[in-house]
Protein backbone atom coordinates (compact mmCIF):
# COMPACT_ATOMS: atom_id res chain seq x y z
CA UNK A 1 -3.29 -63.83 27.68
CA UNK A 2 -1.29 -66.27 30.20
CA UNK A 3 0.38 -67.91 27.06
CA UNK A 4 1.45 -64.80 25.98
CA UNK A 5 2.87 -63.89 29.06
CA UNK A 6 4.62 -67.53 29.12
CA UNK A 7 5.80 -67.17 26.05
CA UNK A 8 9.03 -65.45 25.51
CA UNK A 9 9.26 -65.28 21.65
CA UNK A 10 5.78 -63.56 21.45
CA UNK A 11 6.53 -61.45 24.24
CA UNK A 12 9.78 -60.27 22.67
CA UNK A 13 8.02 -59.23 19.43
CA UNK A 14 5.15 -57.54 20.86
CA UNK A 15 7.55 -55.34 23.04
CA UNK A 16 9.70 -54.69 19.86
CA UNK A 17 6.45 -53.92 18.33
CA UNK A 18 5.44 -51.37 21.29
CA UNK A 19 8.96 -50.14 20.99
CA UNK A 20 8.85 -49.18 17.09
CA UNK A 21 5.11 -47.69 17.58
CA UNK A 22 6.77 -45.00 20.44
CA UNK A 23 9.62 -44.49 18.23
CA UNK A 24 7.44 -43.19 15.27
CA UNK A 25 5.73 -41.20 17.75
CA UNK A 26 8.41 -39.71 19.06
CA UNK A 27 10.06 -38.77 15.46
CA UNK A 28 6.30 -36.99 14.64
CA UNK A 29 6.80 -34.86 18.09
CA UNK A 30 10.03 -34.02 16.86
CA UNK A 31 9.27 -33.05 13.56
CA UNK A 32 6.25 -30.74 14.89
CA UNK A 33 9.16 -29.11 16.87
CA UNK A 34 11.10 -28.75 14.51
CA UNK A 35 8.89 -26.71 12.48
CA UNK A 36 7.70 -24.16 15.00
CA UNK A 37 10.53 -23.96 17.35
CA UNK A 38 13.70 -20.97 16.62
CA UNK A 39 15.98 -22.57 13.78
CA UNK A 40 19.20 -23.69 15.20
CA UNK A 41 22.57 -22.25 13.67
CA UNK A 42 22.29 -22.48 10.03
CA UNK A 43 21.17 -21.08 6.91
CA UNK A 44 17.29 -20.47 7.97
CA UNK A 45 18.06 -18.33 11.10
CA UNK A 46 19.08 -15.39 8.96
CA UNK A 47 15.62 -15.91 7.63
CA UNK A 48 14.18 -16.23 10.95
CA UNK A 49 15.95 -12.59 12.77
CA UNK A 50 14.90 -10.92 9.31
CA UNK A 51 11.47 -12.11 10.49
CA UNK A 52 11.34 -10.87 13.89
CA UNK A 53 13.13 -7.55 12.99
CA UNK A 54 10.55 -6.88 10.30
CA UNK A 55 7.91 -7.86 12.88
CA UNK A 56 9.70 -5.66 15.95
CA UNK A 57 8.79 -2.29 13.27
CA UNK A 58 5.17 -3.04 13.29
CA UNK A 59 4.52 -3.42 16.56
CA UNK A 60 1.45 -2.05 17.11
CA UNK A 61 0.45 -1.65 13.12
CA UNK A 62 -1.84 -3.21 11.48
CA UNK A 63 -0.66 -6.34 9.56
CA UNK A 64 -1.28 -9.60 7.29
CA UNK A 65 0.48 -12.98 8.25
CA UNK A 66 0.19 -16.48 5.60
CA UNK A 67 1.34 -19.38 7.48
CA UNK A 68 3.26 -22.21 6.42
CA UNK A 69 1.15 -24.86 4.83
CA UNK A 70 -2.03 -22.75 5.31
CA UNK A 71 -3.68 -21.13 2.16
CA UNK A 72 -5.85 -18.23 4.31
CA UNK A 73 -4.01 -15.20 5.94
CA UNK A 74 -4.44 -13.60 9.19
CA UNK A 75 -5.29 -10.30 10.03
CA UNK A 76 -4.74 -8.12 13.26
CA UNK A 77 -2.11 -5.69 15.04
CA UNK A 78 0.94 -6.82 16.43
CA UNK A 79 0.71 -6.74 20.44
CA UNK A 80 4.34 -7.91 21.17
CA UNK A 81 7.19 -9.65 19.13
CA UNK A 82 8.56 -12.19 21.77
CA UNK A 83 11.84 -14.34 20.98
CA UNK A 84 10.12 -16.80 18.94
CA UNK A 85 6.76 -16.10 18.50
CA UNK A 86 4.29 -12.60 17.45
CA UNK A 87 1.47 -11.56 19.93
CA UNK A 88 -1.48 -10.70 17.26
CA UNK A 89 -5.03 -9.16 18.50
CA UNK A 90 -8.35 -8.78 16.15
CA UNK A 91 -11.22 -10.07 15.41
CA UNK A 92 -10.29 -13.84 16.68
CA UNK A 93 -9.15 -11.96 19.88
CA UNK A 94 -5.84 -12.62 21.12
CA UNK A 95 -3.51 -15.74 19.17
CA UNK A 96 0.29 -16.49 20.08
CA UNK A 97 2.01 -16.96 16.15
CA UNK A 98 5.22 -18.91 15.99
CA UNK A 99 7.41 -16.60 13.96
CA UNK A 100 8.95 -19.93 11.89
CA UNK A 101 5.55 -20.88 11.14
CA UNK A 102 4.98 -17.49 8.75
CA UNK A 103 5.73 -17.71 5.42
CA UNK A 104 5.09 -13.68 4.16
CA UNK A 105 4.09 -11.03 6.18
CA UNK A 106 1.98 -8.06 4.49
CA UNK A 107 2.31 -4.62 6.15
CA UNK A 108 0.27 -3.02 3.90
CA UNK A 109 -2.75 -1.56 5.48
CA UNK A 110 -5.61 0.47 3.56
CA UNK A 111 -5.97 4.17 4.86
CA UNK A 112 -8.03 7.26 3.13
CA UNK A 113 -6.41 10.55 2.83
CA UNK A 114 -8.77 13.08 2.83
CA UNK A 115 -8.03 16.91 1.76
CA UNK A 116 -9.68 19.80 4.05
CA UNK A 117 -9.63 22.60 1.94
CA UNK A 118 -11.40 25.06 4.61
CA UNK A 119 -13.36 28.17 2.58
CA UNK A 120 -12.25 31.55 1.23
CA UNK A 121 -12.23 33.09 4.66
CA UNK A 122 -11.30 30.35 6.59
CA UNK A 123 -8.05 28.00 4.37
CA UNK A 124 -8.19 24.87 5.57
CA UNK A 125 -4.60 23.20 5.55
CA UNK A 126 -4.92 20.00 7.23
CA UNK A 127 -4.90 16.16 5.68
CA UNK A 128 -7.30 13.49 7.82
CA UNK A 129 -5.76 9.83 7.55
CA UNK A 130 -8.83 7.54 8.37
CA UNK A 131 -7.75 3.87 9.30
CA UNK A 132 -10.35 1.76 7.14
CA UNK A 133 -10.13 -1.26 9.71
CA UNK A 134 -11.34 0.77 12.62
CA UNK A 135 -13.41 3.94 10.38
CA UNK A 136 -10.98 5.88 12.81
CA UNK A 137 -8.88 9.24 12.27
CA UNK A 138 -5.74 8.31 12.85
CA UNK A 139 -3.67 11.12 12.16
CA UNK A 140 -4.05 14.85 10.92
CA UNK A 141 -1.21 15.91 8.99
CA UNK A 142 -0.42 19.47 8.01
CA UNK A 143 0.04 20.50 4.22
CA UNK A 144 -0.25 23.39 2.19
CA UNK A 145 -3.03 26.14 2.11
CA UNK A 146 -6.53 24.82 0.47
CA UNK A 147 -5.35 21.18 -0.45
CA UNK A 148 -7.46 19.76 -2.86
CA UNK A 149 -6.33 16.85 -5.18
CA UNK A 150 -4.86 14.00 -3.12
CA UNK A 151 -3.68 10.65 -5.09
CA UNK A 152 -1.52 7.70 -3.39
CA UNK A 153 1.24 6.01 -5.50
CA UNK A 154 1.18 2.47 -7.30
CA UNK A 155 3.32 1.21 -4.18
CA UNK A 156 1.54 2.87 -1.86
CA UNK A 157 4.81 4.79 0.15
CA UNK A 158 3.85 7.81 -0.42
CA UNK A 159 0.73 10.59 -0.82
CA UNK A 160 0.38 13.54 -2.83
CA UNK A 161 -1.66 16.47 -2.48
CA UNK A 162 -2.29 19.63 -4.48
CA UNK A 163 -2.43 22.94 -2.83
CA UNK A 164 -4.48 24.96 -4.32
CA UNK A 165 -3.25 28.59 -2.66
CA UNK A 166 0.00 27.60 -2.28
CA UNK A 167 0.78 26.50 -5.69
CA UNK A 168 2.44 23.80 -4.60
CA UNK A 169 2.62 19.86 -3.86
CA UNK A 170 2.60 18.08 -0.57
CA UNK A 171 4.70 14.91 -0.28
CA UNK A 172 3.28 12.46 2.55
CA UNK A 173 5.44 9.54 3.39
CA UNK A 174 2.79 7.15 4.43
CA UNK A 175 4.92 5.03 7.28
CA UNK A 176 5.02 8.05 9.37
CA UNK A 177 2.60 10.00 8.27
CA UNK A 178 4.53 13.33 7.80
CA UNK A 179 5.14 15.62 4.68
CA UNK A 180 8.99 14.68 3.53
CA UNK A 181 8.57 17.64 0.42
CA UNK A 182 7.26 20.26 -1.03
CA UNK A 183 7.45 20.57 -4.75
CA UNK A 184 6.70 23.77 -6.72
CA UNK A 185 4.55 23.74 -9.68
CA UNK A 186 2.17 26.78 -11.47
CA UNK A 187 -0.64 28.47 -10.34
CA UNK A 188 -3.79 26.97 -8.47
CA UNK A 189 -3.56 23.35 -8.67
CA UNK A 190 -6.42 21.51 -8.30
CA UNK A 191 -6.53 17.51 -9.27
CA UNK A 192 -3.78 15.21 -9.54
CA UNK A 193 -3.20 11.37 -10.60
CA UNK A 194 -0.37 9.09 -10.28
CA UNK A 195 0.39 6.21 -12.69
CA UNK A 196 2.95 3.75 -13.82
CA UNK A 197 3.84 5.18 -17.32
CA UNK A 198 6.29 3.87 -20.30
CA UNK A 199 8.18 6.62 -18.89
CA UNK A 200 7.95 5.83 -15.44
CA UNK A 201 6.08 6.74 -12.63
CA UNK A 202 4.62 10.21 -13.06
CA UNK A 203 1.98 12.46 -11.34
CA UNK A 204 -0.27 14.74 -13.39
CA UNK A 205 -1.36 18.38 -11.70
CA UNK A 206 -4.13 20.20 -13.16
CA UNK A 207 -3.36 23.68 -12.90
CA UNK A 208 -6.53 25.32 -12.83
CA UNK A 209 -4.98 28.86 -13.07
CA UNK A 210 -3.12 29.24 -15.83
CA UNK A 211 -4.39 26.08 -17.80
CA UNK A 212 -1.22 23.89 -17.87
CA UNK A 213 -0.31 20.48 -16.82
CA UNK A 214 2.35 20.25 -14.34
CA UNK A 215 4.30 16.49 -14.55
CA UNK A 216 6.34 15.34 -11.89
CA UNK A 217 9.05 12.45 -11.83
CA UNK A 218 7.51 10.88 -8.32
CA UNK A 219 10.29 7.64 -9.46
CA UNK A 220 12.62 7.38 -6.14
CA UNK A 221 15.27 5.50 -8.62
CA UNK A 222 15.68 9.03 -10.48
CA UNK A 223 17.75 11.90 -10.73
CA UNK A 224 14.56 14.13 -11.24
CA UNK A 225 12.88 12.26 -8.08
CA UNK A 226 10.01 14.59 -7.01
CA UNK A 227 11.12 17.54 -9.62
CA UNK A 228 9.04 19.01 -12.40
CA UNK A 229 10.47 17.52 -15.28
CA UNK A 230 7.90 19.31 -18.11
CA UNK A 231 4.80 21.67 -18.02
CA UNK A 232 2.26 20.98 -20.69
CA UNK A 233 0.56 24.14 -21.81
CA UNK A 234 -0.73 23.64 -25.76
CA UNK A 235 -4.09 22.50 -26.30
CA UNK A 236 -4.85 22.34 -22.69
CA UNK A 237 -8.10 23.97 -21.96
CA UNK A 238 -9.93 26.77 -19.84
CA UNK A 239 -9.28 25.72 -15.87
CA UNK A 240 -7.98 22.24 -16.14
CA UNK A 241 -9.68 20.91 -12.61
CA UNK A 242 -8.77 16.69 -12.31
CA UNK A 243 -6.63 13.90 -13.94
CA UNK A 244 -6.77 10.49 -14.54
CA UNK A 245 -4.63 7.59 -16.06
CA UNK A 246 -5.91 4.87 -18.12
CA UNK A 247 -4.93 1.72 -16.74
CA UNK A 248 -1.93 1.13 -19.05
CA UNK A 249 -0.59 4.34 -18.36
CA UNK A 250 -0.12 5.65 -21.66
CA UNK A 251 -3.02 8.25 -22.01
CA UNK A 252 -3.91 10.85 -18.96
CA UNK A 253 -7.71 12.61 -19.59
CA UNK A 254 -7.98 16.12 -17.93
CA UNK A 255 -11.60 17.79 -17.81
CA UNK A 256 -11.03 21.37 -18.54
CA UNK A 257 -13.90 23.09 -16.34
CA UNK A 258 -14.87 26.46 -18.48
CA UNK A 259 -14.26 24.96 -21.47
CA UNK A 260 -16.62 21.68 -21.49
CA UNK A 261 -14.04 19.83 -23.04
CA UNK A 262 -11.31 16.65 -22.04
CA UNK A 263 -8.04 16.88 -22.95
CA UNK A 264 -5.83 13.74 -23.73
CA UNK A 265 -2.56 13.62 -22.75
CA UNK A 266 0.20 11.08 -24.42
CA UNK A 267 2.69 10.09 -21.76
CA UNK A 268 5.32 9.07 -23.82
CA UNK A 269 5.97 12.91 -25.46
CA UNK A 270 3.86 14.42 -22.88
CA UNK A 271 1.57 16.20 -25.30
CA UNK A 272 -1.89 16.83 -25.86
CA UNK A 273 -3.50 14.20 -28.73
CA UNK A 274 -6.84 15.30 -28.81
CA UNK A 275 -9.65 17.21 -26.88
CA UNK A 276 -13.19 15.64 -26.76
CA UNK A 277 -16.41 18.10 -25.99
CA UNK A 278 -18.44 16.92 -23.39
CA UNK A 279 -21.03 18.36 -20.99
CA UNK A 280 -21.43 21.66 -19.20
CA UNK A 281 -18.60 22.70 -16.26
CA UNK A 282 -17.00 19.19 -16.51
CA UNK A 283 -15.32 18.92 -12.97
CA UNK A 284 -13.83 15.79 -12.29
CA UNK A 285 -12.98 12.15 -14.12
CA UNK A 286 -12.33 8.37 -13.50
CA UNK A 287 -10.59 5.74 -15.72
CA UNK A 288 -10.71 2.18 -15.64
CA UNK A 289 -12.06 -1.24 -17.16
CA UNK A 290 -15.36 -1.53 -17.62
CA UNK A 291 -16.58 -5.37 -17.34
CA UNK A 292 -19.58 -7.28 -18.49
CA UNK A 293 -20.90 -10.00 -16.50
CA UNK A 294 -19.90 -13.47 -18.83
């Protein structure tokens, strides 16, 4: 150690080489800055006050963040949006999020809609919205008289629900939670479904009174946007009570109740193709894959 200290040469290089090692140090610490600090002036802070806007509307919903460089997500509710960072609380408690560090944010959140159709002598009007993250009723909208069929679209923006004594539609808009329309259709409508057809987006109503098929345009890109645009009445059958879509969204199956049959609806011409007997009072129907275990 005294040589070393004596000798200038070695002394020189092992301060050049202390010198180099604090200089990659110091360009690490400033790359870990750089990456979770507020962009400075240039193309990414656009990115970054879309970011915090997006995030300053949720406060206090329910949200999905992916981080940069991270493959798993994190859930919880947005506490407070802060200049450049988002306050989330769950399950890991309470975690401070720098907003440049999130990649995608996903505000979708998974609610039930349930219809409370009341009796005959007491009409029941009234929509619950359960929160599925907390099994809480969060909200209690108002609809029609006697709702009964209630179907969410492919984008989940919007709920509809059939009124059975009102012979009408409910339109929920599912960000606030209130009805935005009303739409008119036959008499006693019972179920509905909602698909993506070759046609376009389209909701089915089983109208159990008069045994017809009322189809609605539920496409916000159209002209006919929340309209009626046909009402199917050949070859339906006695008291048409539910609806369902195959997965492709070319065929819609409607159980007709007092006449223990299935009709099958064609999207594309909106007709009826066929009618299959089944069992006794058929009520109500699902479609979907069915998968074996491989």
């Amino acid at each position: 150690m005294a040589n070393e200290r004596n000798d200038p040469e070695k002394g020189a290089d092992k301060d050049k080489l202390y010198a180099d090692e604090i200089k990659i140090e110091a360009e690490k610490v400033e790359m870990k800055v750089e990456k979770f600090t507020v962009p400075s002036e240039s193309g990414s802070t656009n990115c970054f006050q879309d970011l915090r806007k997006k995030l300053k509307r949720l406060q206090g919903q329910f949200i999905s963040l992916t981080l940069l460089g991270c493959c798993d997500s994190i859930q919880g509710s947005v506490f407070r949006v802060d200049k450049g960072s988002v306050i989330l609380t769950g399950d890991f408690g309470t975690r401070m999020i720098p907003i440049c560090a999130i990649s995608s944010i996903d505000a979708c959140r998974v609610f039930a809609y349930v219809t409370n159709s009341g009796t005959l002598d007491n009409l029941g009007n009234t929509v619950s919205v359960i929160n599925t993250a907390t099994d809480t009723v969060v909200n209690t909208i108002t609809v029609g008289n006697a709702p009964n069929g209630v179907t969410i679209t492919p984008n989940g923006t919007r709920v509809y629900v059939a009124n059975q004594y009102d012979d009408t539609v409910s339109v929920i808009d599912t960000e606030s939670n209130t009805v935005i329309d009303t739409i008119q259709v036959v008499s006693l409508p019972f179920g509905i479904a909602i698909g993506n057809t070759p046609a376009g987006t389209r909701a089915y109503v089983a109208n159990s009174g008069d045994n017809s098929i009322s189809v609605i345009d539920v496409n916000p890109n159209s002209l006919t946007f929340n309209t009626v645009i046909t009402t199917i009445t050949k070859g339906v059958g006695n008291s048409p009570s539910d609806a369902d879509l195959t997965p492709d969204g070319r065929k819609v199956y409607v159980p007709n109740n007092l006449s223990n049959n299935v009709s099958v609806i064609n999207t594309i011409t909106n007709t009826i193709i066929t009618s299959i007997p089944v069992g006794n009072l058929p009520n109500a129907v699902a479609v979907g894959q069915v998968c074996s275990m491989i």
